[in-house]
N, C-alpha and C. Protein backbone atom coordinates (compact mmCIF):
# COMPACT_ATOMS: atom_id res chain seq x y z
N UNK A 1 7.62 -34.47 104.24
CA UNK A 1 8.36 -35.43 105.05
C UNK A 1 9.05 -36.43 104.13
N UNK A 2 9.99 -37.28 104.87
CA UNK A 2 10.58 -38.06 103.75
C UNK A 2 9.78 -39.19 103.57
N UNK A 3 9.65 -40.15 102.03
CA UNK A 3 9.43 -40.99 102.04
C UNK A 3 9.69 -41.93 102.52
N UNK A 4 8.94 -43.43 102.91
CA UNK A 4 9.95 -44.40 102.82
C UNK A 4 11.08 -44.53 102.04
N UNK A 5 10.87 -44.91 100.79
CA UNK A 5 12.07 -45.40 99.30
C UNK A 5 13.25 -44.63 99.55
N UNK A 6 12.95 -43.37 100.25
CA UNK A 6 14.09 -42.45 100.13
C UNK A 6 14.88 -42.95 101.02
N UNK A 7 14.34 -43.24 102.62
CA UNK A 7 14.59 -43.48 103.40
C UNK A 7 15.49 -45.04 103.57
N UNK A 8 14.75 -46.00 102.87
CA UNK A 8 15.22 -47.03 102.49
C UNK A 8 16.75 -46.98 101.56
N UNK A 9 16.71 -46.28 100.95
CA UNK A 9 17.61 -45.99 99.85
C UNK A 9 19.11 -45.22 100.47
N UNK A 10 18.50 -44.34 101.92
CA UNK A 10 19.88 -43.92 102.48
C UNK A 10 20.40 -45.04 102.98
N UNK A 11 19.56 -45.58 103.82
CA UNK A 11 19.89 -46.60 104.27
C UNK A 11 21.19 -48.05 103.87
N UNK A 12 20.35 -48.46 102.72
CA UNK A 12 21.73 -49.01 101.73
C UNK A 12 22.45 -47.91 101.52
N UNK A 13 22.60 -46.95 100.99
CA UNK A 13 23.77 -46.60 100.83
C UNK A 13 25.00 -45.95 101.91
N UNK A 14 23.77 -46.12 103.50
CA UNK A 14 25.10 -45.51 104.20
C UNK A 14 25.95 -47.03 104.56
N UNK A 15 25.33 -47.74 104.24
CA UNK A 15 25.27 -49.45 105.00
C UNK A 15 26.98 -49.92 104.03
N UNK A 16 26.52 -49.09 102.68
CA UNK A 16 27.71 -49.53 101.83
C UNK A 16 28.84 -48.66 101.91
N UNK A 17 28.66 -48.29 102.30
CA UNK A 17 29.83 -46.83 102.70
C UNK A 17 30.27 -47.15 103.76
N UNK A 18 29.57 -47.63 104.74
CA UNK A 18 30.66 -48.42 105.95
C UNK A 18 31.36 -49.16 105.58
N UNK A 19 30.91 -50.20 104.68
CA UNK A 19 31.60 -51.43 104.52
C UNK A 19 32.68 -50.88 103.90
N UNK A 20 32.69 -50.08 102.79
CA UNK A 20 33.93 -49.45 101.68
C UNK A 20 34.58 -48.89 102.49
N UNK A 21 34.19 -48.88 104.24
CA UNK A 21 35.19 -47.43 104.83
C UNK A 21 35.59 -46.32 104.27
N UNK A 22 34.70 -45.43 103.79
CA UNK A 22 34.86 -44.45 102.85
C UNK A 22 34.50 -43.39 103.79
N UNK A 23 35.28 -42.26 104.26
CA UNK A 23 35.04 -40.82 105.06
C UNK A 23 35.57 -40.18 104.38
N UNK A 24 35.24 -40.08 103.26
CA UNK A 24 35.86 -38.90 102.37
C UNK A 24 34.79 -37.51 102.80
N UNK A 25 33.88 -38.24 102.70
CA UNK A 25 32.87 -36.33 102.81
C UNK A 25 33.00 -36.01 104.16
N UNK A 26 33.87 -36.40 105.22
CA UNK A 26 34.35 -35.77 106.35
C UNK A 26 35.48 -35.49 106.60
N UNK A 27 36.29 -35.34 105.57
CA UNK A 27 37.50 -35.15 105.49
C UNK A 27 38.54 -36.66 105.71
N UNK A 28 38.36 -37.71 105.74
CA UNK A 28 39.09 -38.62 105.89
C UNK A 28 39.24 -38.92 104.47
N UNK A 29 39.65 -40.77 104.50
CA UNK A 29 40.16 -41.33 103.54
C UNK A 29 39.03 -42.26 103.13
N UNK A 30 39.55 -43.57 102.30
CA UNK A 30 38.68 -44.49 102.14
C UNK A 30 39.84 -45.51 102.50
N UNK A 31 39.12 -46.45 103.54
CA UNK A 31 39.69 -47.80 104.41
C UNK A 31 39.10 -48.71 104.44
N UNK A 32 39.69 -49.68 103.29
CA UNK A 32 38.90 -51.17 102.52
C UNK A 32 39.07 -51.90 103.66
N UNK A 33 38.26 -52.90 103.56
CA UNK A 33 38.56 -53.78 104.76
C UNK A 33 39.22 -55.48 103.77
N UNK A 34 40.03 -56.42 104.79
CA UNK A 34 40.14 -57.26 104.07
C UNK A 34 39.17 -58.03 103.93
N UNK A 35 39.48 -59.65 103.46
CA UNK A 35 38.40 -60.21 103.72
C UNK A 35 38.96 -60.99 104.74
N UNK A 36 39.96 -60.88 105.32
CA UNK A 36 39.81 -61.53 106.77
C UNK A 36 39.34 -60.97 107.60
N UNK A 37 39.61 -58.93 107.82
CA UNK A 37 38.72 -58.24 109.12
C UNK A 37 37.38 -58.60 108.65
N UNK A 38 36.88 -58.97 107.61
CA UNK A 38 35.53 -58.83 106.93
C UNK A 38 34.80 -59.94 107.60
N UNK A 39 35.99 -61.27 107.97
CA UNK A 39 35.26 -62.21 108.38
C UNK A 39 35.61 -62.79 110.04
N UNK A 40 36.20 -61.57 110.59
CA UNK A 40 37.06 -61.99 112.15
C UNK A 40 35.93 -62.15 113.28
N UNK A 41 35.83 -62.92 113.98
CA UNK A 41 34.45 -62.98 114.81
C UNK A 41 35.32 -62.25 116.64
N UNK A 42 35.34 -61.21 116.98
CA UNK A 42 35.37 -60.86 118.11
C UNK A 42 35.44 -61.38 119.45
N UNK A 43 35.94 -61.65 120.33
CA UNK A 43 35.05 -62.10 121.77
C UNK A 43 34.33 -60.94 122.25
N UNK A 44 33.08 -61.38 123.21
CA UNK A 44 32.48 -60.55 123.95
C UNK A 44 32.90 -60.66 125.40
N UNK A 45 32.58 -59.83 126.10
CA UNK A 45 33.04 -60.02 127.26
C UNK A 45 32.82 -61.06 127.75
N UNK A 46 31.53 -61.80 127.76
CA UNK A 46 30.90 -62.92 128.11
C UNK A 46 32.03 -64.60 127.55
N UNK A 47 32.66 -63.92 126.82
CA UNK A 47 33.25 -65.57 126.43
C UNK A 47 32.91 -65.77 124.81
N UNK A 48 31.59 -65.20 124.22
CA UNK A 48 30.92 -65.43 123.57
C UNK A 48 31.94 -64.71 122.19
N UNK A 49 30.75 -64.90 120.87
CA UNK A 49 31.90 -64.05 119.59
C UNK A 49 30.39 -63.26 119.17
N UNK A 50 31.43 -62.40 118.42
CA UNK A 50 30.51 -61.15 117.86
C UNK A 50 30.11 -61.78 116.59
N UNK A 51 29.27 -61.49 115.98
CA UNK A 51 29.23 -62.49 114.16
C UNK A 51 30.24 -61.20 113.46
N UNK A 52 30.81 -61.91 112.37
CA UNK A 52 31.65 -61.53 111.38
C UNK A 52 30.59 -59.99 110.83
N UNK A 53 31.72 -59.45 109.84
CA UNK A 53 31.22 -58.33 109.34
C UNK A 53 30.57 -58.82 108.02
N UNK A 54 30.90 -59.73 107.60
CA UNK A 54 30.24 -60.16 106.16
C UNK A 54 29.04 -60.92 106.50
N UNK A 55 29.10 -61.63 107.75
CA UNK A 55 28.07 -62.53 108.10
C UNK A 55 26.72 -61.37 108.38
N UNK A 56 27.39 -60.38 108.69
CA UNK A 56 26.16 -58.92 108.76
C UNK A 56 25.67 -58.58 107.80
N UNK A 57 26.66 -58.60 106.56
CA UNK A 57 26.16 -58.02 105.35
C UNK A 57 24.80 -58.84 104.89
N UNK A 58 25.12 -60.29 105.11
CA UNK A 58 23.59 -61.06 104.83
C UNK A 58 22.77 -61.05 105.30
N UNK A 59 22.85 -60.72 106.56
CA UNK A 59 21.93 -60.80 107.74
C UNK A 59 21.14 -59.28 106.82
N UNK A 60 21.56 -58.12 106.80
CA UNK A 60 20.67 -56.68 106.45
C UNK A 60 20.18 -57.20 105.25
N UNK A 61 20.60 -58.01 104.17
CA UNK A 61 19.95 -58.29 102.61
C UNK A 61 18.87 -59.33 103.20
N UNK A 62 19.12 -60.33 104.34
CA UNK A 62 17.75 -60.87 104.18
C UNK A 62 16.99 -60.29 104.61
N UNK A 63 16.86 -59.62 105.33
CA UNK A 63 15.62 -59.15 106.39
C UNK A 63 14.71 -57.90 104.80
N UNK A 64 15.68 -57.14 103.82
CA UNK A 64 15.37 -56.70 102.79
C UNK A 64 14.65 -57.76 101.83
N UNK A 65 15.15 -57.94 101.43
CA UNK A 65 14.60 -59.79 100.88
C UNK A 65 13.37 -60.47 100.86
N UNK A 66 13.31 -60.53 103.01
CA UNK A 66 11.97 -61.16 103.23
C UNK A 66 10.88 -59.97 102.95
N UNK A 67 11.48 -59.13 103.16
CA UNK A 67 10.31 -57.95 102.89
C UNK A 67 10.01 -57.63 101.29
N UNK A 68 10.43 -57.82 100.59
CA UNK A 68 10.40 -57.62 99.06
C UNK A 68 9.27 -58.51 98.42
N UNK A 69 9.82 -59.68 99.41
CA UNK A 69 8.84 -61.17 99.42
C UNK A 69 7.77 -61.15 99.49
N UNK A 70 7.43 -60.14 101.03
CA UNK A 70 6.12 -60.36 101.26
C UNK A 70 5.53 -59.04 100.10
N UNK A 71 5.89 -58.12 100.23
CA UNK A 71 5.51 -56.99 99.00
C UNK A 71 4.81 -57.79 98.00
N UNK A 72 5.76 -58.51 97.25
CA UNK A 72 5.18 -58.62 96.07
C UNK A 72 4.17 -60.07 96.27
N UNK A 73 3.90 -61.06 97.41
CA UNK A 73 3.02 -61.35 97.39
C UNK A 73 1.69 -60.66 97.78
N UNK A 74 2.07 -60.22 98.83
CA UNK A 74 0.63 -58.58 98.79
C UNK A 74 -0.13 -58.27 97.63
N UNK A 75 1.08 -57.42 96.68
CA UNK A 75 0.76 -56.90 95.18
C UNK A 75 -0.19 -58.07 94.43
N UNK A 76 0.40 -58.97 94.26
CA UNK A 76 0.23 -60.11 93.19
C UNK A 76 -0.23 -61.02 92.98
N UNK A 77 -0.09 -61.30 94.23
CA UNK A 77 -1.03 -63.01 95.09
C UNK A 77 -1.22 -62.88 96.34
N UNK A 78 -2.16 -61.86 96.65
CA UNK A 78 -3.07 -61.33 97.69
C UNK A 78 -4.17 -62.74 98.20
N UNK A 79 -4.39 -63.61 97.48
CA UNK A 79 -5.06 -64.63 97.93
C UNK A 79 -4.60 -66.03 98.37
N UNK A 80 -3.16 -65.56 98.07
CA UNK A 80 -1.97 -66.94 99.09
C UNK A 80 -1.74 -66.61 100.18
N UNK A 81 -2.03 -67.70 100.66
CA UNK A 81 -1.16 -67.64 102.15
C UNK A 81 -0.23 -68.33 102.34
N UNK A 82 0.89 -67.39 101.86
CA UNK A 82 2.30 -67.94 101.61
C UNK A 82 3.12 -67.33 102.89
N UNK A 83 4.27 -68.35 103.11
CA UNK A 83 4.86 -68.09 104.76
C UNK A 83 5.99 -67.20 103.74
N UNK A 84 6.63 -66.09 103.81
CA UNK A 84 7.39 -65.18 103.09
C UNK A 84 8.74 -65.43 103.57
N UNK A 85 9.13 -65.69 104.90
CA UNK A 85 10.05 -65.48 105.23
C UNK A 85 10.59 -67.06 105.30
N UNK A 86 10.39 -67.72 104.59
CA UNK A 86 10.43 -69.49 104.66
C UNK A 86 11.33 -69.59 103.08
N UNK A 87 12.12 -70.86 103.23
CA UNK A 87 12.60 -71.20 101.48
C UNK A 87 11.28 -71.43 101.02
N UNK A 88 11.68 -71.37 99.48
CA UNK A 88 10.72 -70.96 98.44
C UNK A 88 10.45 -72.78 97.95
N UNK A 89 8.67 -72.88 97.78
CA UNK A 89 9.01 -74.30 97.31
C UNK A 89 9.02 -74.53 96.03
N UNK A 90 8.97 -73.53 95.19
CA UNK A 90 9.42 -73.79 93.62
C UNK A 90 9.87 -72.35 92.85
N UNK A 91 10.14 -72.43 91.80
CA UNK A 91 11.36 -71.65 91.14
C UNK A 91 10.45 -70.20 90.72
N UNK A 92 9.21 -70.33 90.60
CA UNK A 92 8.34 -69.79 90.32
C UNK A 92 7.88 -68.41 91.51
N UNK A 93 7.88 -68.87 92.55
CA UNK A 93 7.96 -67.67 93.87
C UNK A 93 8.89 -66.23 93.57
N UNK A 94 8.65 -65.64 93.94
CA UNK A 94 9.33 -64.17 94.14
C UNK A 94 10.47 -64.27 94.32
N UNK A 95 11.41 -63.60 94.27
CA UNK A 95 12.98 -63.71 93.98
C UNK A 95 13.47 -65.23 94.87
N UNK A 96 12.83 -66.34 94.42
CA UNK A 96 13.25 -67.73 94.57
C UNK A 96 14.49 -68.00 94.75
N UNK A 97 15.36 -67.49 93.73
CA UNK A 97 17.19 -67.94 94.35
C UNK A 97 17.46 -66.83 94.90
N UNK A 98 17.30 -65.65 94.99
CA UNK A 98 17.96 -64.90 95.82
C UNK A 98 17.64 -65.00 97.19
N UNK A 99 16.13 -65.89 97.70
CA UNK A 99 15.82 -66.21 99.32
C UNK A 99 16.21 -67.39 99.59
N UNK A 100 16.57 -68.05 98.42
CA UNK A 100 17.52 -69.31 98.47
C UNK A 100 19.13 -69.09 99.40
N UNK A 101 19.49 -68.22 98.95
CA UNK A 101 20.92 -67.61 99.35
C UNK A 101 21.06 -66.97 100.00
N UNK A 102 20.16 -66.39 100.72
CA UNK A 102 19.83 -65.29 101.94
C UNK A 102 19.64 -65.81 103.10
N UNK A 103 18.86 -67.17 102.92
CA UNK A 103 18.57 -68.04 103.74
C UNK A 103 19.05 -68.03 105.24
N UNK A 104 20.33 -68.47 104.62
CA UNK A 104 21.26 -69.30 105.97
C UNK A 104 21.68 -67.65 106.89
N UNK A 105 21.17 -66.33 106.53
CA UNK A 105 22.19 -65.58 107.34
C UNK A 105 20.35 -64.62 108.06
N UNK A 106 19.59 -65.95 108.57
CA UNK A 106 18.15 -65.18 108.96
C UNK A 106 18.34 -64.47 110.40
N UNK A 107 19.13 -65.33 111.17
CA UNK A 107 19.32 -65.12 112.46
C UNK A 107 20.70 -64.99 113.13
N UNK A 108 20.88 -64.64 114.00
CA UNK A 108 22.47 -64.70 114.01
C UNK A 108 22.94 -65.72 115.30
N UNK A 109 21.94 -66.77 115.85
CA UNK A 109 21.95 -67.78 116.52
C UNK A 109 22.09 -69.29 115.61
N UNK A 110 23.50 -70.07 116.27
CA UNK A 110 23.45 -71.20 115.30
C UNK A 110 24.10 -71.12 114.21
N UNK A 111 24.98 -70.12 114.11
CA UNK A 111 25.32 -69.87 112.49
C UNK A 111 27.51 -70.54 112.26
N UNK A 112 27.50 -70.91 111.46
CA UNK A 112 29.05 -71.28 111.39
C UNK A 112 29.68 -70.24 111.94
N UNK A 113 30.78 -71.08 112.35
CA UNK A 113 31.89 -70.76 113.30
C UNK A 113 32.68 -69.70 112.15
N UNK A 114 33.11 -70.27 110.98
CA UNK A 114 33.42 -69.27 109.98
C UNK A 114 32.91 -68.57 108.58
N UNK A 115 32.68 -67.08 109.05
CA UNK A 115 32.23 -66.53 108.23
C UNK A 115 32.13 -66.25 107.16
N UNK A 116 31.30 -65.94 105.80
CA UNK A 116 31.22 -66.49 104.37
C UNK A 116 32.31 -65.39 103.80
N UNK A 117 32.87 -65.27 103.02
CA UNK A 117 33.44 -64.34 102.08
C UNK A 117 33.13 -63.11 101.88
N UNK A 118 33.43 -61.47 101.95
CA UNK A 118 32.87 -60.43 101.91
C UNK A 118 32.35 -60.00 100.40
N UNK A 119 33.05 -60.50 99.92
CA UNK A 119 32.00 -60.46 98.46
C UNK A 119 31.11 -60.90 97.76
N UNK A 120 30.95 -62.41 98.69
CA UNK A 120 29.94 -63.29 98.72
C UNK A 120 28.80 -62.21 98.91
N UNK A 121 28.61 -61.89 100.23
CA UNK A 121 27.47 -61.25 101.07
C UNK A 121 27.40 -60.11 100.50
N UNK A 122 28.40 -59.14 100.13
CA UNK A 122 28.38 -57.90 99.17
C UNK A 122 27.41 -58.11 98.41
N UNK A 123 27.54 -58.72 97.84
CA UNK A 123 26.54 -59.48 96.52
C UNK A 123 25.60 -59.40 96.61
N UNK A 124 25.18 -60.24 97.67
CA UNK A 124 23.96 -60.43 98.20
C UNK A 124 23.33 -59.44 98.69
N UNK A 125 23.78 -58.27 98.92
CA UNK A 125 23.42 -56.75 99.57
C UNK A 125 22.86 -56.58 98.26
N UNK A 126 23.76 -55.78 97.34
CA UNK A 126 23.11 -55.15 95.85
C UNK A 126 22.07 -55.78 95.49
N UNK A 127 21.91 -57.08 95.40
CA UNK A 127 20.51 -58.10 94.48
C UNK A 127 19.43 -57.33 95.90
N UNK A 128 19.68 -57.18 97.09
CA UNK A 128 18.47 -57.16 98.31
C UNK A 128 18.35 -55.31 97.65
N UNK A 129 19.06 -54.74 97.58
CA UNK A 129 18.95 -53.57 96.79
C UNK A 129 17.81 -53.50 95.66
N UNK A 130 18.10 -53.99 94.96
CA UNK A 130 17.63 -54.09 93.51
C UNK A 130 16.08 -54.51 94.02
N UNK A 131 16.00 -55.68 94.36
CA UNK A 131 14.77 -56.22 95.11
C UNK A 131 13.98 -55.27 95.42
N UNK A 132 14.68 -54.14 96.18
CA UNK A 132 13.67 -53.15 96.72
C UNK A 132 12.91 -52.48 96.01
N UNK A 133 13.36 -52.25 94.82
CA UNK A 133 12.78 -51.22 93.72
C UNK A 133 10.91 -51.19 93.87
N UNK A 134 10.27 -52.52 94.26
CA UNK A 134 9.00 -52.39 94.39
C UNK A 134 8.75 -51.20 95.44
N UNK A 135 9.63 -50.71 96.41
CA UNK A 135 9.19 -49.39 97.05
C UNK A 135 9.16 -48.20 96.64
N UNK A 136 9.82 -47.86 95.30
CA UNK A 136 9.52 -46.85 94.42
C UNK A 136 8.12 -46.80 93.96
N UNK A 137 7.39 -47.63 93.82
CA UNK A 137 5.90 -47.29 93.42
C UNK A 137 4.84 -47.86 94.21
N UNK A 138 4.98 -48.13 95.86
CA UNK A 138 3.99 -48.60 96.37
C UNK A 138 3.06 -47.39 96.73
N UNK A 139 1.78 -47.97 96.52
CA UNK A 139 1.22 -46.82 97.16
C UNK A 139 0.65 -46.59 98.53
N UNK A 140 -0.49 -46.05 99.13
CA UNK A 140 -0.76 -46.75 100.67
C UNK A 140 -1.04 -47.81 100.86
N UNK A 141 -2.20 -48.19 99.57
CA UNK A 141 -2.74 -48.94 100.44
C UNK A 141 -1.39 -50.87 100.60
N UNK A 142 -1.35 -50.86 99.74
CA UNK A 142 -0.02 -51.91 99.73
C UNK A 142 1.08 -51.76 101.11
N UNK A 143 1.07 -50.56 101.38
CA UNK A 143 1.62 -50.17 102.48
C UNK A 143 1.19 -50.39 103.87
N UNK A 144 0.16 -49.99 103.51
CA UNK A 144 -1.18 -50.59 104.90
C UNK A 144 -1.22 -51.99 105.06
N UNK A 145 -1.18 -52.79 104.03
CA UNK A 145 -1.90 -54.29 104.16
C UNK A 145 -0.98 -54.85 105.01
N UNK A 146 -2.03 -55.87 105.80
CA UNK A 146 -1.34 -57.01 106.27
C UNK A 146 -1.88 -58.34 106.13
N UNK A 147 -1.83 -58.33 104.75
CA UNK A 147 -1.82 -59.55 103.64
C UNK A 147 -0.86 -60.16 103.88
N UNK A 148 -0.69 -61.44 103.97
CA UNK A 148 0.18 -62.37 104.20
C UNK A 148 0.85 -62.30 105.19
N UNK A 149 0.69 -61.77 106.27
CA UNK A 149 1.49 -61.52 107.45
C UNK A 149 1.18 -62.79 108.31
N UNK A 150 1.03 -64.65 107.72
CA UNK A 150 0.89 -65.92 108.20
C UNK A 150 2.73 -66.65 108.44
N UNK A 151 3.05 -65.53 108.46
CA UNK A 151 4.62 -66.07 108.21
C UNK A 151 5.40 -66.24 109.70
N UNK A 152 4.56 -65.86 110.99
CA UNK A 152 5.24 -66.74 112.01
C UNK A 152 4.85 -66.08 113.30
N UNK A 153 4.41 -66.81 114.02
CA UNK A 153 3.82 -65.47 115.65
C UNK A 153 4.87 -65.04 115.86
N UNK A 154 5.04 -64.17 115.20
CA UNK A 154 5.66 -62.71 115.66
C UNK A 154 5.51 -61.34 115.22
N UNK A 155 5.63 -60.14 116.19
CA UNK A 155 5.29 -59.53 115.78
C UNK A 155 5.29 -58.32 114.25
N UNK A 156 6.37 -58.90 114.24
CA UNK A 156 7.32 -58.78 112.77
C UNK A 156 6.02 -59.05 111.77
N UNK A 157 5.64 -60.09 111.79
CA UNK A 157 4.74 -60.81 111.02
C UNK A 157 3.57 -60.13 110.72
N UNK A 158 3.20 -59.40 111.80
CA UNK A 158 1.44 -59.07 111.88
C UNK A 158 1.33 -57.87 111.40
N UNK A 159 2.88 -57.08 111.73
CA UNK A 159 2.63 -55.47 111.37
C UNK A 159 2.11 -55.08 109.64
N UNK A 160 1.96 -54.20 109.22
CA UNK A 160 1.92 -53.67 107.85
C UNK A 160 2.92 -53.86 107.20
N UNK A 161 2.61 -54.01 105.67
CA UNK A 161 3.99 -53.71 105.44
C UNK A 161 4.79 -52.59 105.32
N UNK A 162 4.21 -50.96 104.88
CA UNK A 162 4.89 -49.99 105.63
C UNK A 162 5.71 -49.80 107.09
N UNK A 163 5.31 -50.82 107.80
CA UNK A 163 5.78 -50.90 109.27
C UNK A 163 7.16 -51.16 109.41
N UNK A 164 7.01 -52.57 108.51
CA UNK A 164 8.19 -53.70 108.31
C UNK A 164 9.13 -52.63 107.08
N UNK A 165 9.23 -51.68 106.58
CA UNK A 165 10.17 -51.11 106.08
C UNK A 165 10.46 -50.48 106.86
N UNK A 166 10.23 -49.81 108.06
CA UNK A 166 10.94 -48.78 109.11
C UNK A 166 11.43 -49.72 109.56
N UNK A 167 10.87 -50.94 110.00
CA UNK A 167 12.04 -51.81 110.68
C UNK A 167 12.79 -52.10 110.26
N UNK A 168 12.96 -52.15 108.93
CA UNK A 168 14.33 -52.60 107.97
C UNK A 168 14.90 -51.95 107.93
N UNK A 169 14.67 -50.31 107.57
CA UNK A 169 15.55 -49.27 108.17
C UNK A 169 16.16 -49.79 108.96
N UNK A 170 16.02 -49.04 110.31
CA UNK A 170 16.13 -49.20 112.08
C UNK A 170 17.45 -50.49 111.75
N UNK A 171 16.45 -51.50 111.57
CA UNK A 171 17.95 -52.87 111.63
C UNK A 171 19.31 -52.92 110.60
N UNK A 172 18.61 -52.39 109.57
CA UNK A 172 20.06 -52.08 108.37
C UNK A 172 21.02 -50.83 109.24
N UNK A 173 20.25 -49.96 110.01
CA UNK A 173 21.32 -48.55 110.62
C UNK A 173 22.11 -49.28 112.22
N UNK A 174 21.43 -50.26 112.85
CA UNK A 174 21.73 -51.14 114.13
C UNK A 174 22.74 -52.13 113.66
N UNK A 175 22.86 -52.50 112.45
CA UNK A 175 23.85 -53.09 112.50
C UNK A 175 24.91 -52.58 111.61
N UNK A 176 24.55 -51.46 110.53
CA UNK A 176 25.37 -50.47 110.39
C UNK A 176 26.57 -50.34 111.47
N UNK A 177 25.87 -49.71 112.57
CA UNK A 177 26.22 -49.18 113.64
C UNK A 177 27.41 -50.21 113.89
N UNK A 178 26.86 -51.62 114.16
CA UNK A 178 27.74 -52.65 115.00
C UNK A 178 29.53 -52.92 114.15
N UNK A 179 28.69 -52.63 112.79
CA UNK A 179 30.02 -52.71 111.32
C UNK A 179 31.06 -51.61 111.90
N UNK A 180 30.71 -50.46 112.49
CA UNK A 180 31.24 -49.31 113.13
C UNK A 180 32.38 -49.43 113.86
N UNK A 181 31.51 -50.21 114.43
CA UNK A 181 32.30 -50.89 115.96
C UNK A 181 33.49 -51.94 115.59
N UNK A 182 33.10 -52.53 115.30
CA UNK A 182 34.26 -53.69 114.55
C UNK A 182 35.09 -53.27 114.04
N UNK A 183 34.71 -52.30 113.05
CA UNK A 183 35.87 -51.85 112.29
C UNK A 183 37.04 -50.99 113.56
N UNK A 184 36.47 -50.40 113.83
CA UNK A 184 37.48 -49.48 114.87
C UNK A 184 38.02 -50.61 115.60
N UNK A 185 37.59 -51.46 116.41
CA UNK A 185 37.94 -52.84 117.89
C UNK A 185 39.03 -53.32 116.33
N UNK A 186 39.18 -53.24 115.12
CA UNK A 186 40.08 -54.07 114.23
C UNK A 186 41.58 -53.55 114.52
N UNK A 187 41.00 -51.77 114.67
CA UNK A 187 41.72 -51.04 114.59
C UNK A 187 41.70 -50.22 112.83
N UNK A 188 41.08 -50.19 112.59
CA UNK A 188 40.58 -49.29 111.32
C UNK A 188 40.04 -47.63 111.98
N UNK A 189 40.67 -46.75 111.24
CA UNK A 189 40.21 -45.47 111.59
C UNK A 189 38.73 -45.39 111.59
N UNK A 190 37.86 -44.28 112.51
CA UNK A 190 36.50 -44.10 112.50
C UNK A 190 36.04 -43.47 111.46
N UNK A 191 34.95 -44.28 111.11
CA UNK A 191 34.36 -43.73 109.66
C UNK A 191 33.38 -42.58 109.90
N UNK A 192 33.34 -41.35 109.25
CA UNK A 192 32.16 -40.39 109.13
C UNK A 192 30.93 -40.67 109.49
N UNK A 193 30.24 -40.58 110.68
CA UNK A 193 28.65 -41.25 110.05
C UNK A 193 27.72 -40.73 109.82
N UNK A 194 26.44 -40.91 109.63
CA UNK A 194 25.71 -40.48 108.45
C UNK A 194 25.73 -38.99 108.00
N UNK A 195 25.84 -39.89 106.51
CA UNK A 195 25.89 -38.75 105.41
C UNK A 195 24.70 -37.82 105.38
N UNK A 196 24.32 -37.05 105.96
CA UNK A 196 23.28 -36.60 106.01
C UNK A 196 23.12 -35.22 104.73
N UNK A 197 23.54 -35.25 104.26
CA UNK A 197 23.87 -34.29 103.05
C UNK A 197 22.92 -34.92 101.60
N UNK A 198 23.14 -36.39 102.01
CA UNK A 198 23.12 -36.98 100.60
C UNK A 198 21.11 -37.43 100.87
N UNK A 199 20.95 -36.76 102.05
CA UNK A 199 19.66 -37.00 102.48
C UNK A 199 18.16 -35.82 102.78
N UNK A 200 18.65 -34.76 101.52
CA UNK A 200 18.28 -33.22 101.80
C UNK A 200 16.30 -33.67 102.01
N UNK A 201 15.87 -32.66 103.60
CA UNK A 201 14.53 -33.08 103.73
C UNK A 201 13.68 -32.20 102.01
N UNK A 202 12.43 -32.57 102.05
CA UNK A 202 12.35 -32.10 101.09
C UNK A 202 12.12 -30.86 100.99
N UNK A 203 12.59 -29.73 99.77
CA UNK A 203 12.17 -28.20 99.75
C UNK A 203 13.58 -27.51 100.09
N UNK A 204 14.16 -28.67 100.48
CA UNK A 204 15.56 -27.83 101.48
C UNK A 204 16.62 -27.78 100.31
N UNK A 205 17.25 -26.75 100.78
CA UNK A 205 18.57 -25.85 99.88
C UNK A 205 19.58 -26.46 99.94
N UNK A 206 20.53 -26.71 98.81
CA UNK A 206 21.14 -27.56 98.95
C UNK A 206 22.51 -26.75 98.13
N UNK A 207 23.10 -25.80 98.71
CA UNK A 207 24.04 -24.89 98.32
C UNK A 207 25.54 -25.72 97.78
């Protein structure tokens, strides 16, 4: 079956392939976005606005982020009860400036009227990338724990941390999805979706 890491790992990369508008392995083109569609907020039917496409890009690196967070307090400092998904109170914590900068894009209630820069949040994707690398060598039981899960009544909080990486999945492909949508409502051609090629189960032939 597939791993997590693997799983995690399509994940960013189909996440970045939306954004690049790239359908080349379906026969299309590649369709950059600017950084104004990057940052155009929609109406909903309701009256309401859709959040920006860059304001998404931060939103999938934190939720990666907070989870990296709690990982490596699990691993490392299993005897803190540190709130993970909270700013960091000194420089010394687990990727400290990068949850510094992730911060502001936790929720998508309350957030500025205009959206940050697409290369800003780009950015901030690759470092939530990199971050992840502790899922290349977790083993179960790190996977199992729910060490430090004091970070807020919810249920988010209580699960494992193997749990909380399927959910990071799931939410990096949900709002994948929504990047989808936008782009087309911009009027940008429909992008290929998932690359499922670049995702062979294991044992399988890959001609």
């Amino acid at each position: 079956m597939y791993d997590l890491n693997a799983l995690a790992q399509f994940a960013f990369s189909e996440c970045e392939r939306f954004l690049d508008g790239d359908s080349t392995y379906s026969g299309g083109g590649v369709y950059p976005l600017s950084d104004g569609d990057a940052r155009a907020r929609l109406q909903k039917a309701d009256g309401s606005e859709m959040n920006g496409i860059s304001w998404l890009a931060g939103h999938m690196a934190w939720q990666w982020v907070r989870l990296a967070t709690r990982a490596a307090y699990a691993r490392d400092f299993p005897h803190l009860d540190r709130k993970y998904g909270q700013l960091p109170e000194s420089d010394d914590e687990p990727f400290a400036d990068l949850r510094r900068r992730v911060y502001r894009y936790r929720t998508g209630t309350k957030i500025p009227a205009d959206p940050p820069p697409i290369d800003e949040t780009r950015q901030l994707l690759r470092e939530a990338r990199e971050a992840t690398a502790w899922l290349a060598t977790a083993d179960e039981a790190l996977l199992a724990s729910t060490v430090n899960a004091a970070d807020a009544s919810r249920t988010i909080a209580m699960e494992p941390i193997g749990k909380n990486v399927v959910r990071a999945v799931l939410h990096t492909f949900t709002h994948s999805g929504e990047v989808l949508a936008i782009r087309q409502m911009l009027g940008h051609p429909e992008i290929g979706f998932m690359k499922m090629a670049a995702l062979p189960w294991p044992g399988e032939r890959r001609d």
